[in-house]
N, C-alpha and C. Protein backbone atom coordinates (compact mmCIF):
# COMPACT_ATOMS: atom_id res chain seq x y z
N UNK A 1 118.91 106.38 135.93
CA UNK A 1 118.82 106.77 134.52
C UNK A 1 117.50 106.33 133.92
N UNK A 2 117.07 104.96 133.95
CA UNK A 2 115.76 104.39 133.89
C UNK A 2 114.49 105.50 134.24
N UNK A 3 114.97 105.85 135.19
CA UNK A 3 113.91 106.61 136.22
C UNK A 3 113.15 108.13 135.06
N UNK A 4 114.89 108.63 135.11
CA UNK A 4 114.86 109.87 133.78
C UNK A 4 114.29 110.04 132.71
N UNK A 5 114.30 108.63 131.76
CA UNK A 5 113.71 108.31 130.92
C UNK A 5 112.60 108.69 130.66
N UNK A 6 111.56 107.58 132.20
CA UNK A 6 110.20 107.82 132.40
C UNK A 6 109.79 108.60 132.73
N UNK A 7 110.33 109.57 133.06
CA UNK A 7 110.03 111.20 133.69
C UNK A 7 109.74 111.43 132.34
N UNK A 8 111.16 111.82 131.28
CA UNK A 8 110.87 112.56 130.18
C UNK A 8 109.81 111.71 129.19
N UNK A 9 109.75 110.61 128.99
CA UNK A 9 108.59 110.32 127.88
C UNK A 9 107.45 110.76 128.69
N UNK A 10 107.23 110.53 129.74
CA UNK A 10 105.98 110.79 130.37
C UNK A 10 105.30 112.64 130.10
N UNK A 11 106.60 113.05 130.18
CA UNK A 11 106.60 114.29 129.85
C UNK A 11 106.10 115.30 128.53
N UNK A 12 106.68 113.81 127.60
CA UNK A 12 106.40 113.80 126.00
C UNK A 12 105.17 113.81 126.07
N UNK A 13 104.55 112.73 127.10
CA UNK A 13 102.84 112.57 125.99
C UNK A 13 102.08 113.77 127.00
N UNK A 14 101.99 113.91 128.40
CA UNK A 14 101.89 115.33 128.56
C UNK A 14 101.62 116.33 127.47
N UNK A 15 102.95 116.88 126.83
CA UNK A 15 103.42 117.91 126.03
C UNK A 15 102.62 117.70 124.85
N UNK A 16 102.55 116.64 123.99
CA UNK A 16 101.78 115.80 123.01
C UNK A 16 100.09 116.05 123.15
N UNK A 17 99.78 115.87 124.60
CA UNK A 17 98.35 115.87 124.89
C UNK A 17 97.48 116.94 124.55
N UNK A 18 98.62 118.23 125.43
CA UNK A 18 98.29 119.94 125.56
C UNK A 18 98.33 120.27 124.45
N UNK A 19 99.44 119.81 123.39
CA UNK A 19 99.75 120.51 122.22
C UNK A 19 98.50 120.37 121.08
N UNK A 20 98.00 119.04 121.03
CA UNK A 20 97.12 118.63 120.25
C UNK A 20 95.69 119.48 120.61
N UNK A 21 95.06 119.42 121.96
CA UNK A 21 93.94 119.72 122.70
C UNK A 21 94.46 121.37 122.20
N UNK A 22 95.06 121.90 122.34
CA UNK A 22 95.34 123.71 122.20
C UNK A 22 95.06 123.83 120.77
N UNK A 23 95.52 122.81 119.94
CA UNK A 23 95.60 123.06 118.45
C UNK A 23 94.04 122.97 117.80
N UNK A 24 93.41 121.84 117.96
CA UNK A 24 92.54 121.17 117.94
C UNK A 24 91.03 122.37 118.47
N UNK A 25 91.55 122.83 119.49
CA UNK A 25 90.70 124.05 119.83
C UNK A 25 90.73 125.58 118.80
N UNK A 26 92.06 125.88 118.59
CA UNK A 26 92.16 127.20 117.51
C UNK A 26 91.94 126.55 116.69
N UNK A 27 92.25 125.48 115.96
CA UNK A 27 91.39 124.94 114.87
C UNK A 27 90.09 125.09 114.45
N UNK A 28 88.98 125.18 115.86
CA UNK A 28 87.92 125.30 115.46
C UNK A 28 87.19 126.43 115.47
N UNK A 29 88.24 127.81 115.52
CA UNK A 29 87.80 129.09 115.48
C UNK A 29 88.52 129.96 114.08
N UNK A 30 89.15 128.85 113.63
CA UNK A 30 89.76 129.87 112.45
C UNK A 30 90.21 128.57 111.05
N UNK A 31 89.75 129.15 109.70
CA UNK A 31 89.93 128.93 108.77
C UNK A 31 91.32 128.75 107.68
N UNK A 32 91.72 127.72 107.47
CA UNK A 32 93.13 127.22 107.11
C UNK A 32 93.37 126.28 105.79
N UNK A 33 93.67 126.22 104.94
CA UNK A 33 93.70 125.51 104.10
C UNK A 33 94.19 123.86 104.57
N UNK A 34 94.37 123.74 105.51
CA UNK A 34 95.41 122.40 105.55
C UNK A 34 94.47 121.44 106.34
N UNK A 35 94.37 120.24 105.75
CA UNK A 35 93.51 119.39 107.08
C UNK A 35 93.57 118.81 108.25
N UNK A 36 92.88 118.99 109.05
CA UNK A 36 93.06 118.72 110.69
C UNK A 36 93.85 117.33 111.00
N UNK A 37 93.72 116.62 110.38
CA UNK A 37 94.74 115.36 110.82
C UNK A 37 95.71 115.76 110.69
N UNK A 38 96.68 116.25 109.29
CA UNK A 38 97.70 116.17 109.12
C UNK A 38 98.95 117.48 110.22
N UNK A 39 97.50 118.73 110.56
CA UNK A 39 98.47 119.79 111.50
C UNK A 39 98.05 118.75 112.79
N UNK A 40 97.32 118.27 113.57
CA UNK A 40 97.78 117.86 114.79
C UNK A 40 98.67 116.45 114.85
N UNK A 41 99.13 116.05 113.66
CA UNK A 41 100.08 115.17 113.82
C UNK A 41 101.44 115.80 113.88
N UNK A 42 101.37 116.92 113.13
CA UNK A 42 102.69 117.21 113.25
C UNK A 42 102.54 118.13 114.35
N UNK A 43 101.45 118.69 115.35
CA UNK A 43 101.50 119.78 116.67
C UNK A 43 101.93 118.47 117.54
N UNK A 44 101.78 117.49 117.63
CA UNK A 44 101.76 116.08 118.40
C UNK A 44 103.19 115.69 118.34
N UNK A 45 103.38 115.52 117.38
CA UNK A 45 104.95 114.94 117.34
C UNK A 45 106.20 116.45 117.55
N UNK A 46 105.60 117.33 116.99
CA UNK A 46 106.66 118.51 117.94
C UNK A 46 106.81 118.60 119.72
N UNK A 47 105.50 118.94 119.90
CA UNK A 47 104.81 118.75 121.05
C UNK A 47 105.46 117.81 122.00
N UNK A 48 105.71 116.46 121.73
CA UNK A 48 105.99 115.58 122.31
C UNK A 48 107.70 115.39 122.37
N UNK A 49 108.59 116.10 121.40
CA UNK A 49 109.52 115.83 121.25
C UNK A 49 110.13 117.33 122.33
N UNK A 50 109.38 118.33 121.98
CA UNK A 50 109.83 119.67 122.62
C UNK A 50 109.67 118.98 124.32
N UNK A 51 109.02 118.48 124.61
CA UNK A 51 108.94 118.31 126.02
C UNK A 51 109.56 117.40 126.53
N UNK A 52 109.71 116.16 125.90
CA UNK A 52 110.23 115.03 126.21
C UNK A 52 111.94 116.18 126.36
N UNK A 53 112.17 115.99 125.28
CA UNK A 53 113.45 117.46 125.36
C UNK A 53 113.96 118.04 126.74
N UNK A 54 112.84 118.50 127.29
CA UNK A 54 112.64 119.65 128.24
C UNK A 54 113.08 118.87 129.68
N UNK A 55 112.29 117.91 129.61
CA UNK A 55 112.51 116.42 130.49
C UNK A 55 113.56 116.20 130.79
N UNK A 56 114.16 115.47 129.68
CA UNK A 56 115.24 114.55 129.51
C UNK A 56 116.72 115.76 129.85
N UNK A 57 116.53 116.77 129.48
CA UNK A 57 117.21 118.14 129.67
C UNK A 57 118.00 118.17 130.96
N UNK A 58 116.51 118.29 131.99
CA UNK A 58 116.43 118.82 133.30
C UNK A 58 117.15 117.40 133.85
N UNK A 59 116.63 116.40 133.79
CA UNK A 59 117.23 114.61 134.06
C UNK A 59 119.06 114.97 134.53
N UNK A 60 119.34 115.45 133.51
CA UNK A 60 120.59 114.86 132.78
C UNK A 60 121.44 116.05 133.94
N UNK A 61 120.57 117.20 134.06
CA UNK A 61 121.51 118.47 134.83
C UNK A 61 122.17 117.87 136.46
N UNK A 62 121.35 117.14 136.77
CA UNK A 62 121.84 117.04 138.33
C UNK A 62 123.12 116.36 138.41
């Protein structure tokens, strides 16, 4: 179970990493009212939760 865990958080910051780096990139081709900290905190913490998710998901099936 331990093991599962570390799969899925590991998974999280993965998911967290891509999500931010993808965002962070269309960010710098297109114009938005909202400022860059506050959307890759929240692409980061979705990001990280959708995958950890995805993880912990697959863990739990066997």
């Amino acid at each position: 179970m331990e093991g599962d865990l570390l799969n899925s958080v590991v998974s999280g910051f993965i998911g967290l990493v891509i999500g931010v780096v993808i965002t962070f990139g269309v960010w710098q081709m297109t114009t938005t009212p909202w400022d860059l900290a506050g959307v890759l905190v929240a692409v980061g913490i979705a990001s990280f939760f959708s995958a950890f998710g995805a993880g912990y998901g697959e863990s739990t099936e066997k």
